[in-house]
PDB file of N, CA and C in Angstrom:
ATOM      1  N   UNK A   1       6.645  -9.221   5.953  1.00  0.00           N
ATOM      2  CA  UNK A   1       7.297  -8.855   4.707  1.00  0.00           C
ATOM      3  C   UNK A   1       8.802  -8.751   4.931  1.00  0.00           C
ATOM      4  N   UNK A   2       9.918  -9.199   3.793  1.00  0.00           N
ATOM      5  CA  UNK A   2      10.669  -9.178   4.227  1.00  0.00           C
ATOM      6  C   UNK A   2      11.618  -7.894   4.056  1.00  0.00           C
ATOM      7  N   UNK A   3      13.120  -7.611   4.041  1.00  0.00           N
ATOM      8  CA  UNK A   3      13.925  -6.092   4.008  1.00  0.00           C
ATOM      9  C   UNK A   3      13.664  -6.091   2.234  1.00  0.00           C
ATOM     10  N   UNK A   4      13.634  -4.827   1.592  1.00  0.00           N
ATOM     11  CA  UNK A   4      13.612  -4.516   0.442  1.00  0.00           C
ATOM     12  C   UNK A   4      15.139  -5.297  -0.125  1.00  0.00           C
ATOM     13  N   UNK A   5      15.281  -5.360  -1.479  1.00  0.00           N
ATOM     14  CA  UNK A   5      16.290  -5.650  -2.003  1.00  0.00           C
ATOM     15  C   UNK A   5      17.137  -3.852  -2.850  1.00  0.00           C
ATOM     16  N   UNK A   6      18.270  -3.835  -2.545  1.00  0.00           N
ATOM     17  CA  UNK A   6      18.775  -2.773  -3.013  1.00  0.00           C
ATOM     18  C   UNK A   6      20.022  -3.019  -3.866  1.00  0.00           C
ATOM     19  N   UNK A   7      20.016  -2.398  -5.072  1.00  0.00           N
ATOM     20  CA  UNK A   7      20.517  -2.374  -5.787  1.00  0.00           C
ATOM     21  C   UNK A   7      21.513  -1.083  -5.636  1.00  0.00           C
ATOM     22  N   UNK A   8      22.929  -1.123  -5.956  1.00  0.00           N
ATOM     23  CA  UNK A   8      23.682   0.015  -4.927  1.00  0.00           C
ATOM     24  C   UNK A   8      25.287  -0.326  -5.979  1.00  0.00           C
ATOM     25  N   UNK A   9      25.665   0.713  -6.328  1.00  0.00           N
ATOM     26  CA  UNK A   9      27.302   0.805  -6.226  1.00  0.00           C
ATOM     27  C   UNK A   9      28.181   0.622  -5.805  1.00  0.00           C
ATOM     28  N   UNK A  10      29.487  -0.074  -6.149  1.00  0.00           N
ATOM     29  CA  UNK A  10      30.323  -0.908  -5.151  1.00  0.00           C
ATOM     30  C   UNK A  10      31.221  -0.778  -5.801  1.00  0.00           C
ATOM     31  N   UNK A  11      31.753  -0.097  -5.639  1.00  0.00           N
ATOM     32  CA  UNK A  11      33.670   0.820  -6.254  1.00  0.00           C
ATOM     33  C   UNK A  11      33.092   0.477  -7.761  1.00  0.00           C
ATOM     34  N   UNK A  12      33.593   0.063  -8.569  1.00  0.00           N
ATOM     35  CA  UNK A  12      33.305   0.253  -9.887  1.00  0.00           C
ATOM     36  C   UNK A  12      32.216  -1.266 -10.289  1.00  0.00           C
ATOM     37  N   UNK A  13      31.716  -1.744  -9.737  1.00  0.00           N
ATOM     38  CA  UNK A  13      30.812  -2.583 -10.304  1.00  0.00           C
ATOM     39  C   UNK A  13      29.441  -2.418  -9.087  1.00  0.00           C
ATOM     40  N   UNK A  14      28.605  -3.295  -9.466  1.00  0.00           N
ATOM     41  CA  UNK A  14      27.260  -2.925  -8.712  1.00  0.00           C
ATOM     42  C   UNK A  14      27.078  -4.109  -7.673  1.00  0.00           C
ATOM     43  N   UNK A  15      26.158  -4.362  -6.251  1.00  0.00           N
ATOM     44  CA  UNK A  15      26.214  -5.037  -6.080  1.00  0.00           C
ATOM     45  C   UNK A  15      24.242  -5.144  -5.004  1.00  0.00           C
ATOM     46  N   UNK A  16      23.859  -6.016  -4.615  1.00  0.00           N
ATOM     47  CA  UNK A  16      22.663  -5.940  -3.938  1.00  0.00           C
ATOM     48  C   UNK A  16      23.025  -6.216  -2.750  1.00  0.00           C
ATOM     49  N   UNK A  17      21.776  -6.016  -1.533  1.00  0.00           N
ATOM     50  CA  UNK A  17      22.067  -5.868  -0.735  1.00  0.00           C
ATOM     51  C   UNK A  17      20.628  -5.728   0.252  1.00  0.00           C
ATOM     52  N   UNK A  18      20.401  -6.031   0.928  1.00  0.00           N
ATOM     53  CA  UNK A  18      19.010  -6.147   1.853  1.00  0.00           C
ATOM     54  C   UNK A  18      18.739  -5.049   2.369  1.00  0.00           C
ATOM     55  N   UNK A  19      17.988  -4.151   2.382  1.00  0.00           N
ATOM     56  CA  UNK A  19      18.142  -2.553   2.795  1.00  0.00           C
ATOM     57  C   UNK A  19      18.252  -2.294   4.364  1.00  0.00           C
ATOM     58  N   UNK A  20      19.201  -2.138   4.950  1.00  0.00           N
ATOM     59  CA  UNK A  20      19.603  -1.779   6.335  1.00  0.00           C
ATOM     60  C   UNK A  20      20.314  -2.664   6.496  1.00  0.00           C
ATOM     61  N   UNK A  21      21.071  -3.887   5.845  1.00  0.00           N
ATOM     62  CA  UNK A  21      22.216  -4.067   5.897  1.00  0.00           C
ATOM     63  C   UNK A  21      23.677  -3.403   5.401  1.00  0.00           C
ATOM     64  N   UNK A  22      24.584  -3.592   5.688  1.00  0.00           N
ATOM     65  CA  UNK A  22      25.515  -2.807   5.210  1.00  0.00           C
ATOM     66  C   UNK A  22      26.323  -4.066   4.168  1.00  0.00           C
ATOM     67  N   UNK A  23      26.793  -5.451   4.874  1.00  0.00           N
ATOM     68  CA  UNK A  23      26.695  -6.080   3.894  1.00  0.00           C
ATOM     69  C   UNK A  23      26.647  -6.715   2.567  1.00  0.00           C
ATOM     70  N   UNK A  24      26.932  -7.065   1.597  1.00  0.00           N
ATOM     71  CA  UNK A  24      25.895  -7.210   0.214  1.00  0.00           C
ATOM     72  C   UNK A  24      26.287  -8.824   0.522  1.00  0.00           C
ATOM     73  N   UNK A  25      24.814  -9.065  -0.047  1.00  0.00           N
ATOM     74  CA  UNK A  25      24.574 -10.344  -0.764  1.00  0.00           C
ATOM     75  C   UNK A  25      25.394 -10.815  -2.192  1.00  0.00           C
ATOM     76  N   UNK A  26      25.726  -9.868  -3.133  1.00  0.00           N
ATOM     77  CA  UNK A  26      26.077 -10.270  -4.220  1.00  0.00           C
ATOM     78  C   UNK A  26      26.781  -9.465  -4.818  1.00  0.00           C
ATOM     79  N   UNK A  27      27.551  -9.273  -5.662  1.00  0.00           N
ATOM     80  CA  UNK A  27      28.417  -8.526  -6.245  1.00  0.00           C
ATOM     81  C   UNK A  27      28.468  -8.498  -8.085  1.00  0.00           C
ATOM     82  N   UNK A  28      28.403  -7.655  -8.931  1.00  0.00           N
ATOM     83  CA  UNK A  28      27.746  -7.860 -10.282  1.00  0.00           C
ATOM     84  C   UNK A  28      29.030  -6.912 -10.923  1.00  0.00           C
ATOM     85  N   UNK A  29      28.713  -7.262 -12.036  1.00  0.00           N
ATOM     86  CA  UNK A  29      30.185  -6.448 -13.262  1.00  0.00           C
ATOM     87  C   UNK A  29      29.189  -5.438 -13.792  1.00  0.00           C
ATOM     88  N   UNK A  30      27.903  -5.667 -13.904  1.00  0.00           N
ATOM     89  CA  UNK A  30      27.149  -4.707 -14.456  1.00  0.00           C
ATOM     90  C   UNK A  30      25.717  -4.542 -13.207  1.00  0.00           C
ATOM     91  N   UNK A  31      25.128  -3.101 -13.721  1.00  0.00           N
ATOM     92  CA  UNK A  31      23.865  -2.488 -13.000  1.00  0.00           C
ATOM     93  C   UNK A  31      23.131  -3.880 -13.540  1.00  0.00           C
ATOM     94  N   UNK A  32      23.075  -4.271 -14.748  1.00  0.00           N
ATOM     95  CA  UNK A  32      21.806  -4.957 -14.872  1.00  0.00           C
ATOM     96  C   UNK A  32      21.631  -6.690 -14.478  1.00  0.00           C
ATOM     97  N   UNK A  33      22.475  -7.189 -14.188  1.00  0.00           N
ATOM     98  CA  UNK A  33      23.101  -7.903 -13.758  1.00  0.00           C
ATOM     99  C   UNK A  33      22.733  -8.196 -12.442  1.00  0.00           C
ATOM    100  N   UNK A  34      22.562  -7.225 -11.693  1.00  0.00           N
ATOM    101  CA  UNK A  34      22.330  -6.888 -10.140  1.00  0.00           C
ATOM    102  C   UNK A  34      20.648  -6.567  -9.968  1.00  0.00           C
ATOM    103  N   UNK A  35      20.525  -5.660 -11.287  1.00  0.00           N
ATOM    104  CA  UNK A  35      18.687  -5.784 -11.055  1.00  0.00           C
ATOM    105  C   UNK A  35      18.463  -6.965 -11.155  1.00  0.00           C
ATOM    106  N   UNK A  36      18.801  -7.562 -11.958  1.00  0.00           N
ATOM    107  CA  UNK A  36      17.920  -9.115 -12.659  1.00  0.00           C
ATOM    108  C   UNK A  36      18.014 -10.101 -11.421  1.00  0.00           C
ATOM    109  N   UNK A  37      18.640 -10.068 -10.689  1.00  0.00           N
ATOM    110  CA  UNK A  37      19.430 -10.658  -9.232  1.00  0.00           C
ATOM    111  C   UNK A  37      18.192 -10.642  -8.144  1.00  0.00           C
ATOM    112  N   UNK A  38      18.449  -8.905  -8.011  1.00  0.00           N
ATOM    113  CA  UNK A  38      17.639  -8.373  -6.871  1.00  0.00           C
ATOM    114  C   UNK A  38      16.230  -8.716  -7.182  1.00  0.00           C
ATOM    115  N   UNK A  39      15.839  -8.516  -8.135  1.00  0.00           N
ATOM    116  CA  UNK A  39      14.159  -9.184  -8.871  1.00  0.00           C
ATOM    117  C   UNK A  39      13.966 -10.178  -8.126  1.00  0.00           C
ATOM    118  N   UNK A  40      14.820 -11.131  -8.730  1.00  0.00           N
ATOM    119  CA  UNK A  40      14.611 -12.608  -8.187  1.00  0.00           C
ATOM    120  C   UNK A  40      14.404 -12.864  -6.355  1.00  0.00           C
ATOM    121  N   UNK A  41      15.404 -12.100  -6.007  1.00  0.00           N
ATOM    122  CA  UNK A  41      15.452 -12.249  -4.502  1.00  0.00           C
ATOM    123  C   UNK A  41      14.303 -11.714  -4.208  1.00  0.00           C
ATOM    124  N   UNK A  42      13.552 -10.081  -4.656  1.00  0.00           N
ATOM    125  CA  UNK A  42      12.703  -9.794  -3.887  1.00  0.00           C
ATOM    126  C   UNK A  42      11.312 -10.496  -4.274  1.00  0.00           C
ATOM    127  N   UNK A  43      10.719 -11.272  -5.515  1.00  0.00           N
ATOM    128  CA  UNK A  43      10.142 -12.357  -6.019  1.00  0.00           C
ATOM    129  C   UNK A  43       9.885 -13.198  -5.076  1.00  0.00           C
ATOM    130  N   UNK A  44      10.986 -14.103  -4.223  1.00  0.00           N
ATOM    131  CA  UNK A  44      10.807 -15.178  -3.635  1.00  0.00           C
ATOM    132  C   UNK A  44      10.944 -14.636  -2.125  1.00  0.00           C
ATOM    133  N   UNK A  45      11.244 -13.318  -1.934  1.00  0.00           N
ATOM    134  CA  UNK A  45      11.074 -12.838  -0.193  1.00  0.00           C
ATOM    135  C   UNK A  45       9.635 -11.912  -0.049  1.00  0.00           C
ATOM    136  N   UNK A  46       8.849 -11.652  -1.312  1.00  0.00           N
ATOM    137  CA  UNK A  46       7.822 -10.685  -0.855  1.00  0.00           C
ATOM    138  C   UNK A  46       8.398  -9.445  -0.633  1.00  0.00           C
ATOM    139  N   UNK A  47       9.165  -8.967  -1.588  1.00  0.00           N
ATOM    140  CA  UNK A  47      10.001  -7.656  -1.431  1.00  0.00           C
ATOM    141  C   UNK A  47       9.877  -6.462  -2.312  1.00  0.00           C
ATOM    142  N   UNK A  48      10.344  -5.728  -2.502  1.00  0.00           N
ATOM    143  CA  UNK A  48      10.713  -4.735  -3.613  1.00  0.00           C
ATOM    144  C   UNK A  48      12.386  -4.682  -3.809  1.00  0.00           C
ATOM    145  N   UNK A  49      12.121  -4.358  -5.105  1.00  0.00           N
ATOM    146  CA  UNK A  49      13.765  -3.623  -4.942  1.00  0.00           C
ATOM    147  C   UNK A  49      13.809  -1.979  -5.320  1.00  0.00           C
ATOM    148  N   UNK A  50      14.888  -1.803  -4.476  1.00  0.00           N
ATOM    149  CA  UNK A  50      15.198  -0.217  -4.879  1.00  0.00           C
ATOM    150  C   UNK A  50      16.386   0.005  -5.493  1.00  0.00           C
ATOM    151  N   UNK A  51      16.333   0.751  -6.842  1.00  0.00           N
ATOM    152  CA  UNK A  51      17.699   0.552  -7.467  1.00  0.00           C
ATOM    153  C   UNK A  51      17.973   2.331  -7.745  1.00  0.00           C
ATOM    154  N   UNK A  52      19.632   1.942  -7.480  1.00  0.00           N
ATOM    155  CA  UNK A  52      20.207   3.259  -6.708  1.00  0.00           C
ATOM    156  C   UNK A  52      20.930   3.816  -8.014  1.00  0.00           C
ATOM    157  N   UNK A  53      21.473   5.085  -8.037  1.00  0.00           N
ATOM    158  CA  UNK A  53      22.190   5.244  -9.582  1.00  0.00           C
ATOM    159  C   UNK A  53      23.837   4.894  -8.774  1.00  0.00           C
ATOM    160  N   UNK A  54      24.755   5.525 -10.031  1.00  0.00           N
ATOM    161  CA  UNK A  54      26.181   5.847  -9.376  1.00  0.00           C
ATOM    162  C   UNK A  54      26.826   6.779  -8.031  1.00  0.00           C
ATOM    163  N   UNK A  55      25.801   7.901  -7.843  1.00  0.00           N
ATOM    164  CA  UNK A  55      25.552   8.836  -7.469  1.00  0.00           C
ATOM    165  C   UNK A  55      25.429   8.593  -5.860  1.00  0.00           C
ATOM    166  N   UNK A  56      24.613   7.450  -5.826  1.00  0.00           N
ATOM    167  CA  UNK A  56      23.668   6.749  -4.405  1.00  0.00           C
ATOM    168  C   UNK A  56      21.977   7.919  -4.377  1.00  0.00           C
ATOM    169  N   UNK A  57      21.584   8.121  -5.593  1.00  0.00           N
ATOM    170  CA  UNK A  57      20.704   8.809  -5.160  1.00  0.00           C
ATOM    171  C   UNK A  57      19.400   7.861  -5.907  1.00  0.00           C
ATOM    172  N   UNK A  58      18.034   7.759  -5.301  1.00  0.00           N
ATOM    173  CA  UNK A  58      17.241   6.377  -5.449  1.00  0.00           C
ATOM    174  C   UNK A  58      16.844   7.105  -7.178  1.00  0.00           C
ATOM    175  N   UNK A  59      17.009   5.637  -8.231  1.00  0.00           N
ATOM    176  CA  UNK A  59      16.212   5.711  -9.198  1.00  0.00           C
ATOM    177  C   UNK A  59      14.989   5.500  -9.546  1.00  0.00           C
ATOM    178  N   UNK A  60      14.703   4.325  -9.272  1.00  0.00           N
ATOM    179  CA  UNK A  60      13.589   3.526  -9.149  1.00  0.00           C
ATOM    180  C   UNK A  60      13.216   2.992  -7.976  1.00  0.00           C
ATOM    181  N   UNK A  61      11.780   2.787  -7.757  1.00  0.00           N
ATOM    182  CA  UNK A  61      11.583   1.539  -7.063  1.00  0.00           C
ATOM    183  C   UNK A  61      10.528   0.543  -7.867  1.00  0.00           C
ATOM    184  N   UNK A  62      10.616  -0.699  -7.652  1.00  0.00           N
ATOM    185  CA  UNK A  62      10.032  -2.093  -8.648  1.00  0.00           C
ATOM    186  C   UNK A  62       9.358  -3.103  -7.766  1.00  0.00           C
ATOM    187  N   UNK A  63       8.074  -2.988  -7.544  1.00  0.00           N
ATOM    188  CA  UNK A  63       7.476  -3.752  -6.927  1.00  0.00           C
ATOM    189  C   UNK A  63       6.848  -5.082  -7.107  1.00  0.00           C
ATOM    190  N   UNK A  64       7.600  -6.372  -6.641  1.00  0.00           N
ATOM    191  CA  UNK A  64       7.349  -7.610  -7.159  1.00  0.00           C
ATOM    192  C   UNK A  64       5.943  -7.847  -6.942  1.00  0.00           C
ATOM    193  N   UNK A  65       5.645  -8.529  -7.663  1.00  0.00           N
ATOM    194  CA  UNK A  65       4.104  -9.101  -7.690  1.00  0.00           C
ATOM    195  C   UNK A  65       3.460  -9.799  -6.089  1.00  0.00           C
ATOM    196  N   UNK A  66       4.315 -10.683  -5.623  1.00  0.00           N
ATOM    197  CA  UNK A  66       3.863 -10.963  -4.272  1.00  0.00           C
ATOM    198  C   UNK A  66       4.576 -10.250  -3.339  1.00  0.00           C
ATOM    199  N   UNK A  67       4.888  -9.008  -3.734  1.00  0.00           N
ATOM    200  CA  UNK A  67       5.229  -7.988  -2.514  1.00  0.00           C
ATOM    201  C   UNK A  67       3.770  -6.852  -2.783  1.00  0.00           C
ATOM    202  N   UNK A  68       2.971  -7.368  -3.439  1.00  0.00           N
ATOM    203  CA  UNK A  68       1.733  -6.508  -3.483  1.00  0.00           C
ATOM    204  C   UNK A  68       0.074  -6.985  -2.808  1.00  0.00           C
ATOM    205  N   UNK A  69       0.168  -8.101  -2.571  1.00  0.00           N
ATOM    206  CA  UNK A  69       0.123  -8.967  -1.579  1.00  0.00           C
ATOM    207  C   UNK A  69      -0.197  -8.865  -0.475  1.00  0.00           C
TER     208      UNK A  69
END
C-alpha cells in the first residue's frame, strides 16, 4: 500500500503531500482544490487521504475505494 495522501496548509493556500514527506507534491489556491487532487492521487496509489484544517489539526480521513482492498 502506498504513503497516505495529505492534505495540509501552506502559508495561505493549501497544498498535498505524501504523509512522511515533508515535501509537497502540489500546491492549490483553495482547500478544495487540493482534496479533489489528493482523491485522485490516493485512487490510483491505493491510498487514503487525510485532510488537515488551518490549524494542522486532522479533519477527516477519506478512504479510496481500492485502498479498501
Amino acid at each position: 500500500m502506498s504513503r497516505n495522501q495529505q492534505v495540509v496548509r501552506y502559508g495561505e493556500r493549501w497544498a498535498v503531500r505524501s504523509e512522511g514527506n515533508t515535501r509537497v507534491t502540489s500546491i492549490y489556491d483553495s482547500k478544495e482544490e487540493a482534496v479533489s487532487e489528493a482523491k485522485k492521487i490516493a485512487r490510483n496509489t491505493a491510498s487514503s487521504v487525510m485532510i488537515y484544517s488551518s490549524k494542522y489539526n486532522l479533519e477527516e480521513t477519506d478512504e479510496t475505494e481500492r485502498s479498501r482492498f
